[in-house]
N, C-alpha and C. Protein backbone atom coordinates (compact mmCIF):
# COMPACT_ATOMS: atom_id res chain seq x y z
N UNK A 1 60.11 134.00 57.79
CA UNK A 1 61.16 133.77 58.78
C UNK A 1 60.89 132.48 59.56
N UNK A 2 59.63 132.32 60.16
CA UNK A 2 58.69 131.31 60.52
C UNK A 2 59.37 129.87 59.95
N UNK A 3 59.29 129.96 58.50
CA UNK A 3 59.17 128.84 57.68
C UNK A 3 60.84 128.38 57.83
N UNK A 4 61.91 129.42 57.63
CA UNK A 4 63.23 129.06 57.95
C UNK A 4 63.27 128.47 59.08
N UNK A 5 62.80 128.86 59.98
CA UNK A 5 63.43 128.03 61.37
C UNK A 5 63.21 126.81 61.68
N UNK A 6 61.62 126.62 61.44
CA UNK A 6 61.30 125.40 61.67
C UNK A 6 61.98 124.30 60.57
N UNK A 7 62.36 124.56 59.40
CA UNK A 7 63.03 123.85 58.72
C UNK A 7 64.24 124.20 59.37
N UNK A 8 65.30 124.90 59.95
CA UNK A 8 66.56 124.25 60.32
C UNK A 8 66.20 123.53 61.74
N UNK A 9 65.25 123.58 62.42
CA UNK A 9 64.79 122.78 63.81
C UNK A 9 64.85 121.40 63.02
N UNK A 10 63.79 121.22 61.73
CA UNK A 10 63.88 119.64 61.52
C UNK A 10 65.23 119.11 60.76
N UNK A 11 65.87 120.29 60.72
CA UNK A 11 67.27 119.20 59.67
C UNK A 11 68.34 119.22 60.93
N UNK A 12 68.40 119.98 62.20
CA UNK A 12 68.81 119.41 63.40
C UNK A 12 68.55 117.84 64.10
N UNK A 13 67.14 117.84 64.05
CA UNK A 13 66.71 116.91 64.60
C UNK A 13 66.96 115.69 63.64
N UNK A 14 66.97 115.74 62.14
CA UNK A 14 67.62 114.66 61.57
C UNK A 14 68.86 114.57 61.62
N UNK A 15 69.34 115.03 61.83
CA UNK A 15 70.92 114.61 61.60
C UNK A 15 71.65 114.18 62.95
N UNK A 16 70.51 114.59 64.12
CA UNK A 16 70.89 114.09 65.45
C UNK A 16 70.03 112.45 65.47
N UNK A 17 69.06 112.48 64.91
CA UNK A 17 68.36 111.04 64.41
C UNK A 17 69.70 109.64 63.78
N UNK A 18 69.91 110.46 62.61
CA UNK A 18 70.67 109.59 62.12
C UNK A 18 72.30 109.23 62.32
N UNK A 19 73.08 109.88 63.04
CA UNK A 19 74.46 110.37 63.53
C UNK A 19 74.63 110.00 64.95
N UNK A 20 73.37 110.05 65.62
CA UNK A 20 73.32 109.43 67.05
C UNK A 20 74.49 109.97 68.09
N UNK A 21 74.08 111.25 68.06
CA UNK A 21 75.19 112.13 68.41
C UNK A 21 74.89 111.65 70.35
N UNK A 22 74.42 111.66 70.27
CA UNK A 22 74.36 111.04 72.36
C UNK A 22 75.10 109.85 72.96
N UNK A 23 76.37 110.02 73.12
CA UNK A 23 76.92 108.76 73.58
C UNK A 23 76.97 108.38 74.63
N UNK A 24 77.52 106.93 74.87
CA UNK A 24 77.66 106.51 76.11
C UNK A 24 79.13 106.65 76.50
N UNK A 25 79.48 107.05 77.71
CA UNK A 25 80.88 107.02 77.78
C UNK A 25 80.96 105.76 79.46
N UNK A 26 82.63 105.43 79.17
CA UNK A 26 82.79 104.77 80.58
C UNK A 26 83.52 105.33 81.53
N UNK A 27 83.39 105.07 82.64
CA UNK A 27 83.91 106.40 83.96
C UNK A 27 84.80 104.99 84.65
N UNK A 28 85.67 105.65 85.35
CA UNK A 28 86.67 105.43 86.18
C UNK A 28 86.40 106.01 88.08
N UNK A 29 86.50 104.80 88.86
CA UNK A 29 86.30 105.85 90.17
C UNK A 29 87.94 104.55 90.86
N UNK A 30 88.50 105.67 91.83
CA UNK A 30 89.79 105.32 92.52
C UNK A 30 89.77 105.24 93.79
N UNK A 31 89.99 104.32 95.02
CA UNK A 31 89.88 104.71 96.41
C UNK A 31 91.08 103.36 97.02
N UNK A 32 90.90 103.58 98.23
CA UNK A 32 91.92 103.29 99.08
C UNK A 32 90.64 102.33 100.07
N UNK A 33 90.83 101.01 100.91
CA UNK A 33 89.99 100.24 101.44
C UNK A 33 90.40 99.77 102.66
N UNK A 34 90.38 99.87 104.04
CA UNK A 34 90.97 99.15 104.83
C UNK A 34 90.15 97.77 104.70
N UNK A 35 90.92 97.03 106.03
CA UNK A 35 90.68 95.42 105.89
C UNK A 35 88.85 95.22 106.23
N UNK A 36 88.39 96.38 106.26
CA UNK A 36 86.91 96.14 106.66
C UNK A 36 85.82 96.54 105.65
N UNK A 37 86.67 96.95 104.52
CA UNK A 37 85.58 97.82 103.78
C UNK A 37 85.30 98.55 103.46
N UNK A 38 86.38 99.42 104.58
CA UNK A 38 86.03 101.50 104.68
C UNK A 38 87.12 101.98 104.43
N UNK A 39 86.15 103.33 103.35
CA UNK A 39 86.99 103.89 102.39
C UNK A 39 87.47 104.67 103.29
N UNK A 40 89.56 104.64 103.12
CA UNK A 40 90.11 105.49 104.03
C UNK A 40 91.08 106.47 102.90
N UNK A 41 91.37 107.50 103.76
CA UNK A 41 92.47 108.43 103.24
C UNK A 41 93.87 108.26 104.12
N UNK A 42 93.90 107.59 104.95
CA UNK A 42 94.89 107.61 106.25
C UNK A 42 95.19 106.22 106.88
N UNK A 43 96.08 105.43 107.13
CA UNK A 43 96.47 104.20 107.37
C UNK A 43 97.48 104.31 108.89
N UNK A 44 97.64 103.93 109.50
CA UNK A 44 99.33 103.51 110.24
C UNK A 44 99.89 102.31 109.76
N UNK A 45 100.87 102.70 110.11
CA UNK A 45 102.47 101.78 109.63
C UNK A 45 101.61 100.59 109.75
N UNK A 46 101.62 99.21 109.73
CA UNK A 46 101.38 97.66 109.78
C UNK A 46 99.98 97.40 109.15
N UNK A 47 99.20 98.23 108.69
CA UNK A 47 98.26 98.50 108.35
C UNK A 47 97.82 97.36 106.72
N UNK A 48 96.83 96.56 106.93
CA UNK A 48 96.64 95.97 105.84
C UNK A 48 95.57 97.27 104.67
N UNK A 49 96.01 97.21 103.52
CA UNK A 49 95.33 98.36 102.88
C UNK A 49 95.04 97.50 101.10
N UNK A 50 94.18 98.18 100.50
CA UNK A 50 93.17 97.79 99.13
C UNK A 50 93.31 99.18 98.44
N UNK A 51 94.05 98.97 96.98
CA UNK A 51 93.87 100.65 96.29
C UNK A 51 92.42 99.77 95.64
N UNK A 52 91.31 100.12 94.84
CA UNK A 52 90.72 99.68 94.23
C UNK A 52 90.21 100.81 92.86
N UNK A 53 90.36 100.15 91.53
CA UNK A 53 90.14 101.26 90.82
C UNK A 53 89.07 100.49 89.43
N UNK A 54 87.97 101.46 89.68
CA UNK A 54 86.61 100.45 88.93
C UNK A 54 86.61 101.21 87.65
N UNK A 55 86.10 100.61 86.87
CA UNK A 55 85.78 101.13 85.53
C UNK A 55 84.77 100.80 85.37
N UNK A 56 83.82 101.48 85.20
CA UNK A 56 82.18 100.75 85.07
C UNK A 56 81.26 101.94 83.25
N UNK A 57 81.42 100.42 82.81
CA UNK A 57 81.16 101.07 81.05
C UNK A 57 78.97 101.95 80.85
N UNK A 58 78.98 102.01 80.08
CA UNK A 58 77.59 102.67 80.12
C UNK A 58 77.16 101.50 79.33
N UNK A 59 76.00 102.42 78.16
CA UNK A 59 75.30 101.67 77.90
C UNK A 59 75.72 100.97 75.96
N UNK A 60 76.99 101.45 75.93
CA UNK A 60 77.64 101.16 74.52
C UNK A 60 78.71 100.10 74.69
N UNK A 61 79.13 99.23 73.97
CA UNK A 61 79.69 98.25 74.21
C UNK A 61 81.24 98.84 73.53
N UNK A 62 82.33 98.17 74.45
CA UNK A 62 83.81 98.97 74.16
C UNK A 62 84.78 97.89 73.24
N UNK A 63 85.51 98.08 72.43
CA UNK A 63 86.13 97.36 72.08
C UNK A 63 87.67 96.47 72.44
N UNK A 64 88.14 97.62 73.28
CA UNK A 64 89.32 97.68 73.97
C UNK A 64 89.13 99.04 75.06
N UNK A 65 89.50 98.44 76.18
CA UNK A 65 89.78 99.77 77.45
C UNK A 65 91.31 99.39 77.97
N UNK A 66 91.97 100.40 78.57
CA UNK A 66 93.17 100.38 79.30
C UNK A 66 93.14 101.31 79.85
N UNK A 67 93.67 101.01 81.37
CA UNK A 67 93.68 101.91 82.69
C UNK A 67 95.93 101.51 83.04
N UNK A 68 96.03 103.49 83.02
CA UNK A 68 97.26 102.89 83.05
C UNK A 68 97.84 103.93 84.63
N UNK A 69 98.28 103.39 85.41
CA UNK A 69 98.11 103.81 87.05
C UNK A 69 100.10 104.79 87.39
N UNK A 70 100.00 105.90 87.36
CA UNK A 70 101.19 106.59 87.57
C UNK A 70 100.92 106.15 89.32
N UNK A 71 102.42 105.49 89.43
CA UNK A 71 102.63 105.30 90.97
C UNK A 71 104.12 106.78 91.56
N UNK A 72 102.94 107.37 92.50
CA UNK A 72 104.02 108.56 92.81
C UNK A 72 104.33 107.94 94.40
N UNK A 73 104.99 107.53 95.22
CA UNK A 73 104.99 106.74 96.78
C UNK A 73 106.55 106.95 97.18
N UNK A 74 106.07 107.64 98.35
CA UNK A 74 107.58 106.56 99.46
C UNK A 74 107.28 106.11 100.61
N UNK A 75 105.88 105.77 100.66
CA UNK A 75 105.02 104.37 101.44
C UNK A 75 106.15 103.07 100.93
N UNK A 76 106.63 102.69 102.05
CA UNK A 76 106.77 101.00 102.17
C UNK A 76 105.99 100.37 102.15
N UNK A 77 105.72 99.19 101.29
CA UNK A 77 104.65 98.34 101.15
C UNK A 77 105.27 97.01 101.13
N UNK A 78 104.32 95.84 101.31
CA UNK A 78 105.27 94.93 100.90
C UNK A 78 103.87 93.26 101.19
N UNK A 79 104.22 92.50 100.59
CA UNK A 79 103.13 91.27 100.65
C UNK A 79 101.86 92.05 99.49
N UNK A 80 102.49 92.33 97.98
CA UNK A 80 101.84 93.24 97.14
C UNK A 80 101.61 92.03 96.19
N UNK A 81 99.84 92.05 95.94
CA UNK A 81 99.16 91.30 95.17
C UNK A 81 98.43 92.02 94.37
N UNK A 82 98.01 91.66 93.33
CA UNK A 82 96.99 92.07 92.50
C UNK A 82 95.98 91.14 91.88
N UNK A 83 94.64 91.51 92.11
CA UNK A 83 93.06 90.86 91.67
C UNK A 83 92.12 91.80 90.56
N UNK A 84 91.93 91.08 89.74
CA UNK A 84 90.94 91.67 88.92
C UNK A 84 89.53 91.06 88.83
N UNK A 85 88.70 91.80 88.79
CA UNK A 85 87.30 91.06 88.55
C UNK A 85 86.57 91.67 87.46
N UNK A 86 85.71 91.21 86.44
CA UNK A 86 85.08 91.34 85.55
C UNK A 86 83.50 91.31 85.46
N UNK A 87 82.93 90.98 86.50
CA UNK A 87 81.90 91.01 87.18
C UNK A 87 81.08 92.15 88.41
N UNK A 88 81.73 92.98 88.61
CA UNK A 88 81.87 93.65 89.49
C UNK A 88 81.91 93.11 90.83
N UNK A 89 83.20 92.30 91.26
CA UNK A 89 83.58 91.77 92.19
C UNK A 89 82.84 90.84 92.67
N UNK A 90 82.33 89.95 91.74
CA UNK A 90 81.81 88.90 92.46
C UNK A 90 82.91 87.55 92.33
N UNK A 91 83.28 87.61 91.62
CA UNK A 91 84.29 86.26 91.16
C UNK A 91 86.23 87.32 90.86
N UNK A 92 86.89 86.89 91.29
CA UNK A 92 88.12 87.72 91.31
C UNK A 92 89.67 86.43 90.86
N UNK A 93 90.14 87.30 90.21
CA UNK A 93 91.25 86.42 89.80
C UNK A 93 92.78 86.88 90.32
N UNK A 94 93.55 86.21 91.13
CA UNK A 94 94.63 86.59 91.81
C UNK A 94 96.14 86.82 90.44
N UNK A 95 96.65 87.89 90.60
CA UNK A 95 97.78 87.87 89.51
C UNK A 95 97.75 87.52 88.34
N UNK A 96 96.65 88.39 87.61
CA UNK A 96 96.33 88.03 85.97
C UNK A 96 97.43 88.39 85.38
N UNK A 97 97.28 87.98 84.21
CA UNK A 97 98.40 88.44 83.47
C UNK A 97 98.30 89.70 82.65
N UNK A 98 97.26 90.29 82.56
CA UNK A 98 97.09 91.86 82.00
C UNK A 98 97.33 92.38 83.28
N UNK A 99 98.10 92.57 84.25
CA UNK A 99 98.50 93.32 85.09
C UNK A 99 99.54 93.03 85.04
N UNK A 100 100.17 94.92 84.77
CA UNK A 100 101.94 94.24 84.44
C UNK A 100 102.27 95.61 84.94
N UNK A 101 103.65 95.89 85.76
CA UNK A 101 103.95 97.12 86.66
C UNK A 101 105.74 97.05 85.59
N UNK A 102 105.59 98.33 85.22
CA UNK A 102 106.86 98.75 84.39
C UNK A 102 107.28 99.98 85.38
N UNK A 103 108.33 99.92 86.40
CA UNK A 103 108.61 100.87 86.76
C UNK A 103 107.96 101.46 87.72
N UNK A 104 107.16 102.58 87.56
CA UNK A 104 106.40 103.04 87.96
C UNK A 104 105.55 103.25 87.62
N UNK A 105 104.85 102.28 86.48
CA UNK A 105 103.57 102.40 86.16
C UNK A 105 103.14 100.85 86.09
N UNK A 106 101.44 101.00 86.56
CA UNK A 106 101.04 99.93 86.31
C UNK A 106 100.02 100.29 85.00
N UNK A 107 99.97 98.83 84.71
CA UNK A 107 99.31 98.41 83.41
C UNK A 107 98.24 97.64 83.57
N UNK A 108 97.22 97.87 83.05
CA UNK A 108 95.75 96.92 83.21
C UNK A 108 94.94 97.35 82.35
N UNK A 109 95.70 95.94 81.86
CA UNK A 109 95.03 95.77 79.72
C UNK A 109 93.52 95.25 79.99
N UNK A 110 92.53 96.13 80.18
CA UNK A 110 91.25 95.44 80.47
C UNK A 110 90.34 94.64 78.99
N UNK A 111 90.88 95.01 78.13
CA UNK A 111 90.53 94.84 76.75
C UNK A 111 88.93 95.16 76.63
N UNK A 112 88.11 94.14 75.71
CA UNK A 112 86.45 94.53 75.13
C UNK A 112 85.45 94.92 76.90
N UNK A 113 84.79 95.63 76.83
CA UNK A 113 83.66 95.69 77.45
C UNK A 113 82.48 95.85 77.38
N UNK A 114 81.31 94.99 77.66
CA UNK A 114 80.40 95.18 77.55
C UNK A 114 79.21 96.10 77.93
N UNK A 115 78.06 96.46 77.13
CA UNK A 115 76.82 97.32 78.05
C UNK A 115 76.96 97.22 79.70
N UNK A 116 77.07 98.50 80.17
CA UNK A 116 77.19 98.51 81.60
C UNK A 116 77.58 96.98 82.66
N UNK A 117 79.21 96.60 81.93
CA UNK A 117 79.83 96.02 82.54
C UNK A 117 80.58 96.82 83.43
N UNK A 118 80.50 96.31 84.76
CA UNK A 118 81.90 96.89 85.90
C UNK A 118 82.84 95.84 86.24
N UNK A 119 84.24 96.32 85.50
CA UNK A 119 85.79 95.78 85.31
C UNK A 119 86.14 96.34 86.73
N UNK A 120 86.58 95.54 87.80
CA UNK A 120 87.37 95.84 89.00
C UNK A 120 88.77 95.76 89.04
N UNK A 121 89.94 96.23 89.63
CA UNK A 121 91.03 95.98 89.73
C UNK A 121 91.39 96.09 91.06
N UNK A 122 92.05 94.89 91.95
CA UNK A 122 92.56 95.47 93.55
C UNK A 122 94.16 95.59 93.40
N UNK A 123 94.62 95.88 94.04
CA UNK A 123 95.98 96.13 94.73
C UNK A 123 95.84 95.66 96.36
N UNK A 124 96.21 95.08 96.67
CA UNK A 124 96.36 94.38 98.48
C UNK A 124 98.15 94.82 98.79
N UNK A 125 98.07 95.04 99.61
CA UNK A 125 99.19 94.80 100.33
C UNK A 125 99.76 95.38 101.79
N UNK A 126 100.94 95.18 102.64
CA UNK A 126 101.21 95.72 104.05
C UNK A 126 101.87 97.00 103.76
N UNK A 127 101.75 98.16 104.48
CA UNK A 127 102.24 99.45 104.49
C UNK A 127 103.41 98.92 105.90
N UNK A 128 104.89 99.71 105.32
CA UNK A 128 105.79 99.38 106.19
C UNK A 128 106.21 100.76 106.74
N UNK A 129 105.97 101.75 106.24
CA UNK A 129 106.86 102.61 106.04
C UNK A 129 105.81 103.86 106.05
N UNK A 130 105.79 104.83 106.91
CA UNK A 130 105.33 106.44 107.00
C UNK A 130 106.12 106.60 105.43
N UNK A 131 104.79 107.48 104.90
CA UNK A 131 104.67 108.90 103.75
C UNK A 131 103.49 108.68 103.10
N UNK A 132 103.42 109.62 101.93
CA UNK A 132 102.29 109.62 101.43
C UNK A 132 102.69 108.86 99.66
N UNK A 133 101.13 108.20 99.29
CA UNK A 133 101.38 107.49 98.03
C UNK A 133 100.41 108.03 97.22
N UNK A 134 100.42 108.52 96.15
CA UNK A 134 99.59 109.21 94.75
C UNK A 134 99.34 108.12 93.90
N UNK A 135 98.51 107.90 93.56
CA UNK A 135 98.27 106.85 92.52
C UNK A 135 97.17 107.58 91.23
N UNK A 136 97.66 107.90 90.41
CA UNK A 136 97.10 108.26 89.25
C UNK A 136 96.61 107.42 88.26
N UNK A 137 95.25 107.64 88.27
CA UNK A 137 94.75 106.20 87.09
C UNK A 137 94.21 107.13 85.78
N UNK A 138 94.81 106.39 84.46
CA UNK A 138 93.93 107.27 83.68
C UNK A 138 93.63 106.04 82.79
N UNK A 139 92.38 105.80 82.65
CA UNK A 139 91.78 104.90 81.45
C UNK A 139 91.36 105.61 80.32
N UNK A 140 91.63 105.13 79.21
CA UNK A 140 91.86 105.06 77.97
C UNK A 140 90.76 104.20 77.15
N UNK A 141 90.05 104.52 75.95
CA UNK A 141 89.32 103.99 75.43
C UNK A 141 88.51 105.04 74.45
N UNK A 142 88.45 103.86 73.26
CA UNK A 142 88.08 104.89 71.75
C UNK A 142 86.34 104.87 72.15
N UNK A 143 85.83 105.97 71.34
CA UNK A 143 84.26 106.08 71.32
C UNK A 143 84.43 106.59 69.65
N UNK A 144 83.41 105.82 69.39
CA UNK A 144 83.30 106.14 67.70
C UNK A 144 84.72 106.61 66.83
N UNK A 145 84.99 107.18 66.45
CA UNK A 145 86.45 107.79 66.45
C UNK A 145 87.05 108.80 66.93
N UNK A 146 86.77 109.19 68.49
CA UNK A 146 87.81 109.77 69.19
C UNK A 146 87.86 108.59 70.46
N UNK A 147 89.41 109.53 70.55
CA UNK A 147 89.74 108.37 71.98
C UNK A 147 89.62 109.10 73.43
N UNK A 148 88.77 108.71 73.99
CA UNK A 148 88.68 109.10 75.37
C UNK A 148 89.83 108.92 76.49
N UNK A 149 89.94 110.05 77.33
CA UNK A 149 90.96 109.93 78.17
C UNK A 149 90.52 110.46 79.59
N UNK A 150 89.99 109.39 80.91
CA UNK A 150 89.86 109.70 81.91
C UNK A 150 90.93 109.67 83.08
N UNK A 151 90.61 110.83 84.22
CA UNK A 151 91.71 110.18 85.24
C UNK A 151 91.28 110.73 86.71
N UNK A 152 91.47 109.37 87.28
CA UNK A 152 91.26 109.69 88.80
C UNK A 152 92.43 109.45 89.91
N UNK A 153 92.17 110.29 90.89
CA UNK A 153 93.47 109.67 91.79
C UNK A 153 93.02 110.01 93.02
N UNK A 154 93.68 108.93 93.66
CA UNK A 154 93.69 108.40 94.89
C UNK A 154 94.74 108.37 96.35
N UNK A 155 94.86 108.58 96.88
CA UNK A 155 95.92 109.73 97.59
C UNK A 155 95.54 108.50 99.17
N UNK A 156 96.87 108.26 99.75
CA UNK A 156 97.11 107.67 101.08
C UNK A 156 98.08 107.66 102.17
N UNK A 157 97.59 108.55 102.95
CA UNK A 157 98.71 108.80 103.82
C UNK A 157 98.87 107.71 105.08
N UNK A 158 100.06 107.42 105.24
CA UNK A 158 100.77 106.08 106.23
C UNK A 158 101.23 106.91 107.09
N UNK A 159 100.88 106.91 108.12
CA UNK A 159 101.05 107.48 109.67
C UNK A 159 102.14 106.91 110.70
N UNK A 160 103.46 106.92 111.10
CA UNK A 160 104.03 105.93 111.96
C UNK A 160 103.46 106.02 113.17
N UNK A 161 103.88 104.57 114.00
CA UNK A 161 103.48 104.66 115.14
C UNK A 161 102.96 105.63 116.38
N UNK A 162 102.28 105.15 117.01
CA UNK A 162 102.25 106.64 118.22
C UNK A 162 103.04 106.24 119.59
N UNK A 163 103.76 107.60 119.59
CA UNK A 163 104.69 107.24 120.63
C UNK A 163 103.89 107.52 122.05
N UNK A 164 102.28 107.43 121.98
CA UNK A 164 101.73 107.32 123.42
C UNK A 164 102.35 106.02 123.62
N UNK A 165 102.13 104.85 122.84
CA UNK A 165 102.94 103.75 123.43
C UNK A 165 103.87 103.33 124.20
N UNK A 166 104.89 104.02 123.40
CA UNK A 166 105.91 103.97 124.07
C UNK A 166 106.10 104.36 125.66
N UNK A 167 104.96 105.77 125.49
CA UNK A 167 104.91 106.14 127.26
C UNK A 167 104.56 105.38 127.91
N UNK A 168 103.46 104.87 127.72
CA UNK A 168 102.61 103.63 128.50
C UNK A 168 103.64 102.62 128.96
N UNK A 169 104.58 102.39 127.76
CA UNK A 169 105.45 100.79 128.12
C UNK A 169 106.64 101.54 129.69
N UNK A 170 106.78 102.52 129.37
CA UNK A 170 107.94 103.19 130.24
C UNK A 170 107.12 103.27 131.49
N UNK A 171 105.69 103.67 131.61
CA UNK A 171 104.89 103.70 132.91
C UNK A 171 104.93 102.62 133.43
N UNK A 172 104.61 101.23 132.68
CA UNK A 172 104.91 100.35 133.64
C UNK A 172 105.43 99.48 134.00
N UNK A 173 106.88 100.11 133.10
CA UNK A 173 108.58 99.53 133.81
C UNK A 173 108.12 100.40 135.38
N UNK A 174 108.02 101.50 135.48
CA UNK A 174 108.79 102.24 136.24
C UNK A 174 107.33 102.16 137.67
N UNK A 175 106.20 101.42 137.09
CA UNK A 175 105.65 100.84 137.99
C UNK A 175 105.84 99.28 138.77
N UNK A 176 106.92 98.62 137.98
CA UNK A 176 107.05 97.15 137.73
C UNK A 176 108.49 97.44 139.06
N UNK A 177 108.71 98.77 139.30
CA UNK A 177 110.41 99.28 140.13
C UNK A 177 109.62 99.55 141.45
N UNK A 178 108.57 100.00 141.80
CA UNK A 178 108.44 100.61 143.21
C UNK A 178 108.18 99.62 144.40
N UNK A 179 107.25 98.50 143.72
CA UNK A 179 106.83 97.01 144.54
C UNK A 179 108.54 96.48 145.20
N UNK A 180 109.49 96.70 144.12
CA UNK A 180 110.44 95.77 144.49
C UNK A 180 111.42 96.92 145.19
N UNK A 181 111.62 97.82 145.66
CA UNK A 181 111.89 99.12 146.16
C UNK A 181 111.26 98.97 147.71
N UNK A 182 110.06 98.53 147.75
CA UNK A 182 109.18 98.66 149.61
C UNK A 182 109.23 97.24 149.64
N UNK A 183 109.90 96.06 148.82
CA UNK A 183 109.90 94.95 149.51
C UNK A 183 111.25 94.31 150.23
N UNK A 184 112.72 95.70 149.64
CA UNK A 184 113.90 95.91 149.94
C UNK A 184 113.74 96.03 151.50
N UNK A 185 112.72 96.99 152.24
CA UNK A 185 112.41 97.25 153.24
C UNK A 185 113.01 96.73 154.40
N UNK A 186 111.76 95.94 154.47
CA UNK A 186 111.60 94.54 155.24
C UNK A 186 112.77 93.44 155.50
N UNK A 187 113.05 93.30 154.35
CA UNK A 187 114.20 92.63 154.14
C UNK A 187 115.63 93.51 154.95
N UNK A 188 115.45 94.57 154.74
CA UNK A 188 117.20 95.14 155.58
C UNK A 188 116.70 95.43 157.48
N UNK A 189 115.48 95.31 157.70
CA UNK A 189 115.24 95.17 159.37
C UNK A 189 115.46 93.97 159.58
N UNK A 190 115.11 93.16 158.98
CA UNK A 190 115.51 91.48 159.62
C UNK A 190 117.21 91.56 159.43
N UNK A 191 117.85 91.19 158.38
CA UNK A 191 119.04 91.55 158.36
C UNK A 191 119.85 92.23 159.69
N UNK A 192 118.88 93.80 159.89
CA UNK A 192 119.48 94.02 161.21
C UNK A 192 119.29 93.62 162.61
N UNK A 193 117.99 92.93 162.61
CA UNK A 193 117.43 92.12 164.32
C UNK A 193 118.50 90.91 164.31
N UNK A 194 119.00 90.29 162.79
CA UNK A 194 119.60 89.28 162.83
C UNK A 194 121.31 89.64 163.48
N UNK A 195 121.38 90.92 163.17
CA UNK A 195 123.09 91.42 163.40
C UNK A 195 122.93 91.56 164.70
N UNK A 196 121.92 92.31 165.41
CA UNK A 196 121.55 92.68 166.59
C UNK A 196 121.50 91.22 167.87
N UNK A 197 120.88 90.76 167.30
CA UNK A 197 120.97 88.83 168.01
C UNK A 197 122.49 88.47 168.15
N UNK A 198 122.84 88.63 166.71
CA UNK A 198 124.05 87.72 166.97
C UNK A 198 125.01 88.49 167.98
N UNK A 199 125.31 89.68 167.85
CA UNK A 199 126.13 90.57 169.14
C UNK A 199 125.76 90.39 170.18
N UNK A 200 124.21 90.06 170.39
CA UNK A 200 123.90 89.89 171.70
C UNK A 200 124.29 88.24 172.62
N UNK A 201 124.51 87.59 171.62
CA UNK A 201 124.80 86.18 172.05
C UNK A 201 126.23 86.38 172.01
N UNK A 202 126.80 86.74 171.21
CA UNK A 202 128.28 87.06 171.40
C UNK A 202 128.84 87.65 172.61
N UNK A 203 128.32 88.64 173.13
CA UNK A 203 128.37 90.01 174.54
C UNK A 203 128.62 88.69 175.66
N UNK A 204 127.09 87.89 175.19
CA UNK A 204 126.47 86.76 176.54
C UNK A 204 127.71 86.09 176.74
N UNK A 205 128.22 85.43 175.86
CA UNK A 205 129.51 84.22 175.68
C UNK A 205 131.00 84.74 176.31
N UNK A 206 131.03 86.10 176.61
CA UNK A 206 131.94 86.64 176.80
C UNK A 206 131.95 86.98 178.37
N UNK A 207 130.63 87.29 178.64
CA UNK A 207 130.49 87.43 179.79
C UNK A 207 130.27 85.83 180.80
């Protein structure tokens, strides 16, 4: 019995030898960036905002990758750019041309990648408009002969204004009213010492 096993242990171990059954795969991560750096879930209206969605390969080299981005939004946006980097953001290219938006989907033909290369993609732009925006990324890419299919998403809610503001601005109209209210004062006693004088010089002239 002995002798069976250890012979199917070594015809395991060859065929995992020669077949190289341990692969490398490449991962996808998705987030949202304010103008400082920090990863947010939550924006207000005027708000400058970064979707950023990385693909960072292992240790097998790719022949073709594509990351293709379902846009679900009724966020207003607007001053909308797109940067890719191939370096992992050290050098960035404004409005490549493998970034192409059909509708509601974007496209980012990343093509070959190398041993633990990280492919960046940004999105920049102004939020105009309260709601929430879904952004679904799923990258795509063959491993030996199956095709891999990852997906991440990234979720941002646009907040409108706060109407403490608005209170504040109304506090100090209605403080900007009371100064000129106690300086009415003053002004209607002279008015009357002045009515009061003049009758009295009038009375005099008569008499």
């Amino acid at each position: 019995m002995k002798k069976y096993l250890f012979a199917a242990v070594f015809l395991v171990l060859l065929v995992v030898s020669l077949t190289g059954t341990v692969s490398a795969d490449a991962t996808i991560d998705t987030y949202y960036i304010d103008e400082d750096g920090n990863e947010i879930t939550t924006a207000p209206v005027g708000s400058n905002v970064e979707y950023l969605a990385e693909v960072q390969n292992d240790e097998t080299s790719l022949e073709d990758a594509t990351v293709e981005i379902d846009v679900n939004s009724n966020v207003g946006m607007e001053n909308i750019e797109y940067f890719t980097s191939m370096d992992g953001g050290i050098n960035w290219q404004d409005n490549p041309l493998n970034v192409n938006r059909v509708g509601n989907t974007i496209i980012w033909d990343i093509g070959p990648l190398n041993a633990n290369q990280l492919a960046m993609l940004n999105i920049h732009g102004t939020v105009t408009q309260p709601g929430v925006e879904v952004l679904t990324a799923t990258l795509e890419y063959v491993s030996g002969q199956e095709l891999i299919e990852l997906t991440s998403v990234a979720t941002l809610t646009v907040t409108a204004p706060s109407s403490a503001s608005n209170g504040t601005a109304s506090a100090q109209v209605t403080g900007k009213t009371v100064p000129m209210q106690k300086t009415g004062t003053p002004l209607a006693f002279l008015a009357l010492a002045v009515g009061l004088i003049s009758a009295g010089l009038a009375y005099s002239r008569k008499q």
